[in-house]
Structure formats: structure tokens, C-alpha cells
C-alpha atoms as a PDB file:
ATOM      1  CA  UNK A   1      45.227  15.767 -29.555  1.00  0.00           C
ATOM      2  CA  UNK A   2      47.973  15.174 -26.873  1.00  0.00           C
ATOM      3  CA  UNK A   3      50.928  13.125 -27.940  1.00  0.00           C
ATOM      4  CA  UNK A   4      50.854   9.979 -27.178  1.00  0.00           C
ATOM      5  CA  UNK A   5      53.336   8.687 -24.499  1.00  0.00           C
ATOM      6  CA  UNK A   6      55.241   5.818 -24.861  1.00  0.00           C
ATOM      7  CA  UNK A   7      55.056   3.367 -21.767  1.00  0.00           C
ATOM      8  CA  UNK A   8      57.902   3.510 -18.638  1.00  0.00           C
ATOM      9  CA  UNK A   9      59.806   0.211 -18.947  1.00  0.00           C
ATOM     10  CA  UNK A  10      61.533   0.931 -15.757  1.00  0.00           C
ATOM     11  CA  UNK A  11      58.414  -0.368 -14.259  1.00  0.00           C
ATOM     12  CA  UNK A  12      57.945  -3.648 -14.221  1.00  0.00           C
ATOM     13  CA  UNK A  13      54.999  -5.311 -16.206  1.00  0.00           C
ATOM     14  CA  UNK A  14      52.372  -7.353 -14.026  1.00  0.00           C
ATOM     15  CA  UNK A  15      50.743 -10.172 -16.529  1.00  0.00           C
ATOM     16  CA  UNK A  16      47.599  -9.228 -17.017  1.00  0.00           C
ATOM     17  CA  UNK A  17      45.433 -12.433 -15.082  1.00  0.00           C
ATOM     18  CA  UNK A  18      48.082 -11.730 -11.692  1.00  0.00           C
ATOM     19  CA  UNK A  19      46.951  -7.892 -11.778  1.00  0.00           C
ATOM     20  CA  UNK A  20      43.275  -8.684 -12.231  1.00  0.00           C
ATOM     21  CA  UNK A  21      43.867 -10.822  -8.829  1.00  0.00           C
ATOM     22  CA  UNK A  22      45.468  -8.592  -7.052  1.00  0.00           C
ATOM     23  CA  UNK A  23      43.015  -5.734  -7.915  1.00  0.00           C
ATOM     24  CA  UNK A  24      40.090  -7.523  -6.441  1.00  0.00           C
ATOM     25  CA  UNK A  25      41.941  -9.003  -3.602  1.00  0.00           C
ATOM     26  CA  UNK A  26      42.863  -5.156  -3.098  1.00  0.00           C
ATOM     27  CA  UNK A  27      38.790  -4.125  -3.907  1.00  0.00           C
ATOM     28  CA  UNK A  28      37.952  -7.147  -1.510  1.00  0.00           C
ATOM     29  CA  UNK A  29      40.485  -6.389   1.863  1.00  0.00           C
ATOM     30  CA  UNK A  30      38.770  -3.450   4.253  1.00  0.00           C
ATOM     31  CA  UNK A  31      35.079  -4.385   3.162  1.00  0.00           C
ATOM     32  CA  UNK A  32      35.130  -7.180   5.476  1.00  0.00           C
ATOM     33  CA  UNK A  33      34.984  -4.612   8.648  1.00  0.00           C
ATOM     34  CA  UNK A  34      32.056  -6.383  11.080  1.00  0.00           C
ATOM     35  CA  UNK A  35      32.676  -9.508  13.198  1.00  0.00           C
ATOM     36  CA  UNK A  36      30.372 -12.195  13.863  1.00  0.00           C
ATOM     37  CA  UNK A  37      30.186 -12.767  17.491  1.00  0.00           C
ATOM     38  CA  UNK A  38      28.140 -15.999  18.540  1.00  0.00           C
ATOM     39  CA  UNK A  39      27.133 -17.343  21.686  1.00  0.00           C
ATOM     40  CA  UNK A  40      29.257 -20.924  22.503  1.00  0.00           C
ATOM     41  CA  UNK A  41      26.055 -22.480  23.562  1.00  0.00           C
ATOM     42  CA  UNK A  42      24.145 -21.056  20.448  1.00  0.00           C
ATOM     43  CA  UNK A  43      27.014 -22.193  18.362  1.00  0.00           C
ATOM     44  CA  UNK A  44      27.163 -26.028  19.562  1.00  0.00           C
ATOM     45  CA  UNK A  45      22.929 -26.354  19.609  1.00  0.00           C
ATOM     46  CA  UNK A  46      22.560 -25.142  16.019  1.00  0.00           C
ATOM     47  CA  UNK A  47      25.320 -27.519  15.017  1.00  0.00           C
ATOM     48  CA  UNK A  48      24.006 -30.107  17.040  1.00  0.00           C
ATOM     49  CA  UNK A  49      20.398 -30.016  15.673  1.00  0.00           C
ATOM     50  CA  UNK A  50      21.363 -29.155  12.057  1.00  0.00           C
ATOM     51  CA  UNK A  51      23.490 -32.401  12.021  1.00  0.00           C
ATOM     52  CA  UNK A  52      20.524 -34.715  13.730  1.00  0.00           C
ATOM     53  CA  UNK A  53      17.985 -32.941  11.325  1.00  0.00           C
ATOM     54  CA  UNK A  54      19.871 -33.693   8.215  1.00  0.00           C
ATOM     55  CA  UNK A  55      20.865 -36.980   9.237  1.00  0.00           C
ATOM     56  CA  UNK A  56      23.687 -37.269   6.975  1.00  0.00           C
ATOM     57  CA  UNK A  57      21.335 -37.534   4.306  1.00  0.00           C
ATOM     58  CA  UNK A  58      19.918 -33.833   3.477  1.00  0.00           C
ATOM     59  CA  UNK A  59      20.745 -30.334   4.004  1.00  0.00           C
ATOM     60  CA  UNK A  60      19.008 -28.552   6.594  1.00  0.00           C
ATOM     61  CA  UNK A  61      19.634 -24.727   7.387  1.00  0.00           C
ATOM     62  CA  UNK A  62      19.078 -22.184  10.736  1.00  0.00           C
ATOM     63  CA  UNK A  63      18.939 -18.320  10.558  1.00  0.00           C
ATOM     64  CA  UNK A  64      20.486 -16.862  13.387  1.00  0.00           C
ATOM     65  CA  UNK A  65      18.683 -13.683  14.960  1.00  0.00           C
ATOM     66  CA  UNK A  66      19.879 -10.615  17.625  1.00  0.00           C
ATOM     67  CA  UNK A  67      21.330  -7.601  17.545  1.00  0.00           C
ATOM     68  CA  UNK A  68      23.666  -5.300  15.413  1.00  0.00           C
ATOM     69  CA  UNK A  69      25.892  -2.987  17.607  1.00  0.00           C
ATOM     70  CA  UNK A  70      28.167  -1.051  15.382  1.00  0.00           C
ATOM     71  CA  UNK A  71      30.346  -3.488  13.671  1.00  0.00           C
ATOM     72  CA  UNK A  72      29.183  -6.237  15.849  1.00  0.00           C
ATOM     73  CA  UNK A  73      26.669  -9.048  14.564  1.00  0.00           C
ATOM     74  CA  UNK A  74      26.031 -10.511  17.872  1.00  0.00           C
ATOM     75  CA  UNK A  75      23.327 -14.197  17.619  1.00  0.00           C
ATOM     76  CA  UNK A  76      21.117 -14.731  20.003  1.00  0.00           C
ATOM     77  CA  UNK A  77      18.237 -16.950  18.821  1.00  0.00           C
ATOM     78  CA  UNK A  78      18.356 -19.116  16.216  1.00  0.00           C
ATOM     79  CA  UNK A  79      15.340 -20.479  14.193  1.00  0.00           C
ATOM     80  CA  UNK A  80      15.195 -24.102  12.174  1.00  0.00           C
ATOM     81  CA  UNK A  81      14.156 -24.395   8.867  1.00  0.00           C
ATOM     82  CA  UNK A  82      12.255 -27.635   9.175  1.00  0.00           C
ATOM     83  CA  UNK A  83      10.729 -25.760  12.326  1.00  0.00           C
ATOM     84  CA  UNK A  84       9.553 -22.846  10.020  1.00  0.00           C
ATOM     85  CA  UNK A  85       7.969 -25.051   7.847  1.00  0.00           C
ATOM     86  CA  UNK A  86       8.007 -27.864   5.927  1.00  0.00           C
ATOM     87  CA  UNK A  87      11.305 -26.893   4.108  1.00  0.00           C
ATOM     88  CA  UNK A  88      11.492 -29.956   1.579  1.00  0.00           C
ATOM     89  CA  UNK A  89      14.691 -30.514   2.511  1.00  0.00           C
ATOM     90  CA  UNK A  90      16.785 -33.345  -0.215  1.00  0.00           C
ATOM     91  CA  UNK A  91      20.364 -34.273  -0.547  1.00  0.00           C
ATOM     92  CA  UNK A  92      21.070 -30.864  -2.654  1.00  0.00           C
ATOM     93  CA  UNK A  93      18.387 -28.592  -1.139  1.00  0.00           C
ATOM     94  CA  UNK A  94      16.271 -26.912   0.797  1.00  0.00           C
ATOM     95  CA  UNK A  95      13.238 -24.370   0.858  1.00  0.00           C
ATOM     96  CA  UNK A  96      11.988 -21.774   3.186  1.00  0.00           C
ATOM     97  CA  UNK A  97       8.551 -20.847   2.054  1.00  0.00           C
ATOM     98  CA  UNK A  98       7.868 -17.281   1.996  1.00  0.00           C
ATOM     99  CA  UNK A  99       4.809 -17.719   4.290  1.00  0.00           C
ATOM    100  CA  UNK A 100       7.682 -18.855   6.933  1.00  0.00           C
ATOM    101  CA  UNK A 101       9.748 -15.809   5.907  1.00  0.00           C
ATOM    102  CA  UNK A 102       7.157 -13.483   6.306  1.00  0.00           C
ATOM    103  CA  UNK A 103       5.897 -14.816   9.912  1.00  0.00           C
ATOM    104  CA  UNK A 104       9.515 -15.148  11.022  1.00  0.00           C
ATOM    105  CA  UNK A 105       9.657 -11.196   9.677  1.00  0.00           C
ATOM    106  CA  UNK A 106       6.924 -10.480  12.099  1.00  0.00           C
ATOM    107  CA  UNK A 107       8.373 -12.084  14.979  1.00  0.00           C
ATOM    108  CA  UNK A 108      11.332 -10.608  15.090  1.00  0.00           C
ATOM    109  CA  UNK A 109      10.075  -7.128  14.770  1.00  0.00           C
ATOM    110  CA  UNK A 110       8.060  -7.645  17.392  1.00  0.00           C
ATOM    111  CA  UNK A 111      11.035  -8.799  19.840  1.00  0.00           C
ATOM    112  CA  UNK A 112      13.637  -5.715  17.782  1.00  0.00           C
ATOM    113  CA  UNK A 113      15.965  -8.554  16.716  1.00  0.00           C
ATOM    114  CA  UNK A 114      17.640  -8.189  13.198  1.00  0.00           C
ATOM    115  CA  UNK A 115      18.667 -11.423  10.927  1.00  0.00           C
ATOM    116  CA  UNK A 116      22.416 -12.054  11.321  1.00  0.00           C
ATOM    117  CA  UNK A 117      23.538 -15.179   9.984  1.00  0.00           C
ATOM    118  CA  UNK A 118      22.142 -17.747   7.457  1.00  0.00           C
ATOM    119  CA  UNK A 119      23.818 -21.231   8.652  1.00  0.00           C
ATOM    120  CA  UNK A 120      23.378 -24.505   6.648  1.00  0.00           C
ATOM    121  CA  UNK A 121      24.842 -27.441   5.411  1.00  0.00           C
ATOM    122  CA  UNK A 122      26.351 -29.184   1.953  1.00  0.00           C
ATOM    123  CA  UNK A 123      26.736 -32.544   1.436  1.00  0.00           C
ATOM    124  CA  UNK A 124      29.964 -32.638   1.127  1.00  0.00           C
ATOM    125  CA  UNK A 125      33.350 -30.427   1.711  1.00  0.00           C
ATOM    126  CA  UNK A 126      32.488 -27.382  -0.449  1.00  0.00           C
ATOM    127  CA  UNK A 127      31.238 -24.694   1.577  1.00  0.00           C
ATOM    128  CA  UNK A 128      31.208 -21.758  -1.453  1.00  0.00           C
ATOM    129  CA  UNK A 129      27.863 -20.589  -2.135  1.00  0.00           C
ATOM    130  CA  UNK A 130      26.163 -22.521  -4.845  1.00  0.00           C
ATOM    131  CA  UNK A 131      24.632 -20.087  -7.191  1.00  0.00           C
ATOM    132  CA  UNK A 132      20.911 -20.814  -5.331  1.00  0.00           C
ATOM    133  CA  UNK A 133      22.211 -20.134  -2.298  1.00  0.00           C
ATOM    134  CA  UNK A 134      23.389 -16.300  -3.902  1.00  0.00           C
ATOM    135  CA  UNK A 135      19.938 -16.145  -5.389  1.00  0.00           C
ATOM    136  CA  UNK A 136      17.978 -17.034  -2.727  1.00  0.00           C
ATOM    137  CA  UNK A 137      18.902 -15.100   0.119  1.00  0.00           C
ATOM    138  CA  UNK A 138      16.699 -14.405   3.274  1.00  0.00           C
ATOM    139  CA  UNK A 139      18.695 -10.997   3.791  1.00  0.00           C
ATOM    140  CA  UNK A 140      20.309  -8.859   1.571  1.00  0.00           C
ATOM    141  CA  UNK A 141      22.077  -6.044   3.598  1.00  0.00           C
ATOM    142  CA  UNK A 142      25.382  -5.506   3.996  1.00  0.00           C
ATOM    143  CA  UNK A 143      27.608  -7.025   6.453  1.00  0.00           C
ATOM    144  CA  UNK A 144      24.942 -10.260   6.925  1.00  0.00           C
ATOM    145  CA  UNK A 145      27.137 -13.645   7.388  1.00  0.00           C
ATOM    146  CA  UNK A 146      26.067 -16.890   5.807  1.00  0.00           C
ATOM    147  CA  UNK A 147      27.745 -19.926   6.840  1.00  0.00           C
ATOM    148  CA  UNK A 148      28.124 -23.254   4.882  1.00  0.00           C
ATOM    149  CA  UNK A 149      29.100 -26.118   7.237  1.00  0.00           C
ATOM    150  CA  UNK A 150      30.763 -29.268   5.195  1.00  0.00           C
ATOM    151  CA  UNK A 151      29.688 -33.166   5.521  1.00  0.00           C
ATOM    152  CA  UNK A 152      25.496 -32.139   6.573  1.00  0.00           C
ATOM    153  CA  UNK A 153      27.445 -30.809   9.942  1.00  0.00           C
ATOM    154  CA  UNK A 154      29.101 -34.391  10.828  1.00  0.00           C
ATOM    155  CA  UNK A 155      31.305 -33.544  14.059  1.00  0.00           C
ATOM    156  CA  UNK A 156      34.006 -32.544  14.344  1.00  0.00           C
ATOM    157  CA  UNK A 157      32.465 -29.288  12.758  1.00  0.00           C
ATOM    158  CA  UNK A 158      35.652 -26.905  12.532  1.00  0.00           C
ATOM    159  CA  UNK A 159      35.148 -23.002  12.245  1.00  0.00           C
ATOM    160  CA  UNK A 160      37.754 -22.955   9.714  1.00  0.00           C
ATOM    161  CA  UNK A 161      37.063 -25.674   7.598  1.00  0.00           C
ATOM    162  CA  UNK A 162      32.912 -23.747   6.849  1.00  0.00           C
ATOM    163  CA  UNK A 163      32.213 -21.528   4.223  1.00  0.00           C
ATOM    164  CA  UNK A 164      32.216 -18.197   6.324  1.00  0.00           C
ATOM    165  CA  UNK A 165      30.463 -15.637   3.808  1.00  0.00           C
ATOM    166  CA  UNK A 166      29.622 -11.988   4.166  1.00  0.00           C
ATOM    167  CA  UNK A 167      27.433  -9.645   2.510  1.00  0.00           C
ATOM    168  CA  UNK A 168      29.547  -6.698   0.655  1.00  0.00           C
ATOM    169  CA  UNK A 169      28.916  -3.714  -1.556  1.00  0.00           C
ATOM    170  CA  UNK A 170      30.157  -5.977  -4.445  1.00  0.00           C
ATOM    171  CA  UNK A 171      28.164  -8.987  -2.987  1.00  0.00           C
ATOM    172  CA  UNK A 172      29.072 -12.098  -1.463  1.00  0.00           C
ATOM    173  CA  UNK A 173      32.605 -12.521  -0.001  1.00  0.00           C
ATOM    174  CA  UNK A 174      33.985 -15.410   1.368  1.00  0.00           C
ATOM    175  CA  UNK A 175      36.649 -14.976   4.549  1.00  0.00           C
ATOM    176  CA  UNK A 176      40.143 -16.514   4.187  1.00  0.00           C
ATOM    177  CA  UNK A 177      40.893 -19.094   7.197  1.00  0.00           C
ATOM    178  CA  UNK A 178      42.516 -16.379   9.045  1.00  0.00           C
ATOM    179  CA  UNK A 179      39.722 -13.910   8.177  1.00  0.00           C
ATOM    180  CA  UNK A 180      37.651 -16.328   9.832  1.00  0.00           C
ATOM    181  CA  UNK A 181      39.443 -16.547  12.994  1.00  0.00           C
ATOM    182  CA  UNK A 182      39.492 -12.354  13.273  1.00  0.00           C
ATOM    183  CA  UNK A 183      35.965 -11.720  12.354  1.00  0.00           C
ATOM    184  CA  UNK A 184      34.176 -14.928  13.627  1.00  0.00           C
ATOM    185  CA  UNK A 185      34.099 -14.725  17.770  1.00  0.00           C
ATOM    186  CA  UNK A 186      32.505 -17.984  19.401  1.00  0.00           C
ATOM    187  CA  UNK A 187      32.184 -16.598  22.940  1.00  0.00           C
ATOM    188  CA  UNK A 188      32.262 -18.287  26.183  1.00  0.00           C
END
């Protein structure tokens, strides 16, 4: 046995909680790497229809479809849940049936787009990820974006004030407000 070493008080002590935070802020920095780039007129018609379908009332939800071009997550179709299917949408939830999945799997290998983006609404302002949103994802790989949008998308619907989540080796991540406006691109 090696003898034991007595700590170095010339370095300063971190509290224990503070150096847990800092070590998963420092695990969490560099895995954001893609951006999110999204078509103006995409962005303002799946606001604009997930606010009329929920009708300050329910939740209603949109999956966003294109392409994936290195770190690039570029939109270019976007698909309603209530269009899917019937997705039993309440004041708290909603459901895409896997028969809807599976179709909308079809269609979009068919036309070589890749999911992108989840994009739904909450009732109110708290855009995290409710534990049955983490459960019941519609994609799973790395680098896909999920978006919560606050208030069933009442206008004015800010960038910065949604829940802009990415998939990460560790799971879901959600962007700090100027994370947001680096990685999230609403082009003209």
C-alpha cells in the first residue's frame, strides 16, 4: 500500500453541490454542436395552425421533416398531429398512435426526408420536457430538436421564451436563451 497523501490546501475547496454543477454544465457545453435551421414560412404556419388547433384549450403537436446535412437539421415539411390521426388531444396531452407513426415512417422514406424536430405546446409557461414527453419520443437519435412552445402557442410566440431541446449522448438537453439564438436559425 502507497501512503496516503494528505490533501493540497493551497487549492481552494469547491462545495460539493457548486462542483457537481459545474461538472455537468462542463459534460453538457460542446454536445450541443448541430443547429436547427427552419424555414420562416414553415416556422410561422406550424405556429399558426398549432395555436388555432389547440384553441387555447389543448395541446396539439407537429413533427417537422427534411434533411440532415452535416451539423445542419434543416425543416422542410411539417406534419400535424390531429392530421395523423385522431391524437386525443386534452388540456395536458396528446397521442400519436403508432399506426400514424408507422405510416408517417413510410412516407418519409419514400420522399428520403429524416424527422428533425418534435414541436408542441404546454398549457402554460413551462416549456421543460414533462417526463411523458422524455418517454414518449417519436425519434431517438442524437442531435433531434424538440420544441415546447408556452401558452398552447398564443402569439406573440418568442423563440426564446420555448423550450428548445436536443437529443444528446446523455439524453435530453435543453439550450440556454443564447444557445437558442446560435443553434436555432429561422431563415428568410
Amino acid at each position: 500500500m502507497g501512503k496516503e497523501r494528505k490533501p493540497n490546501l493551497r487549492i481552494s475547496r469547491i462545495p460539493s453541490k457548486a462542483s457537481a454543477r459545474a461538472f455537468e454544465r462542463v459534460l453538457q457545453e460542446g454536445l450541443v454542436r448541430s443547429r436547427l435551421l427552419v424555414p420562416a414560412g414553415l416556422f410561422e404556419e406550424t405556429l399558426a395552425k398549432l395555436h388555432q388547433r389547440g384553441e387555447e384549450e389543448r395541446e396539439s403537436a407537429a413533427i417537422w421533416s427534411g434533411r440532415i446535412l452535416g451539423d445542419d437539421w434543416e425543416p422542410s415539411r411539417v406534419d400535424f398531429h390531429h392530421e395523423l390521426c385522431d391524437d386525443r388531444a386534452t388540456a395536458l396531452s396528446l397521442e400519436l398512435s403508432e399506426a400514424a407513426k408507422f405510416r408517417l415512417y413510410q412516407t418519409l422514406a419514400a420522399s428520403q426526408l429524416r424527422l428533425v424536430s418534435l414541436i408542441h405546446t404546454h398549457p402554460q409557461d413551462w416549456v421543460d420536457l414533462s417526463q411523458i414527453d422524455r418517454e414518449n419520443q417519436i425519434c431517438s437519435r442524437v442531435g433531434f430538436w424538440s420544441l415546447v412552445i408556452p401558452n398552447y402557442g398564443r402569439p406573440p410566440c418568442l423563440l426564446t421564451e420555448m423550450g428548445i431541446h436536443t437529443r444528446t449522448e446523455k439524453g435530453w438537453y435543453r439550450l440556454t436563451k443564447a444557445e437558442t439564438q446560435r443553434m436555432v436559425i429561422i431563415k428568410e
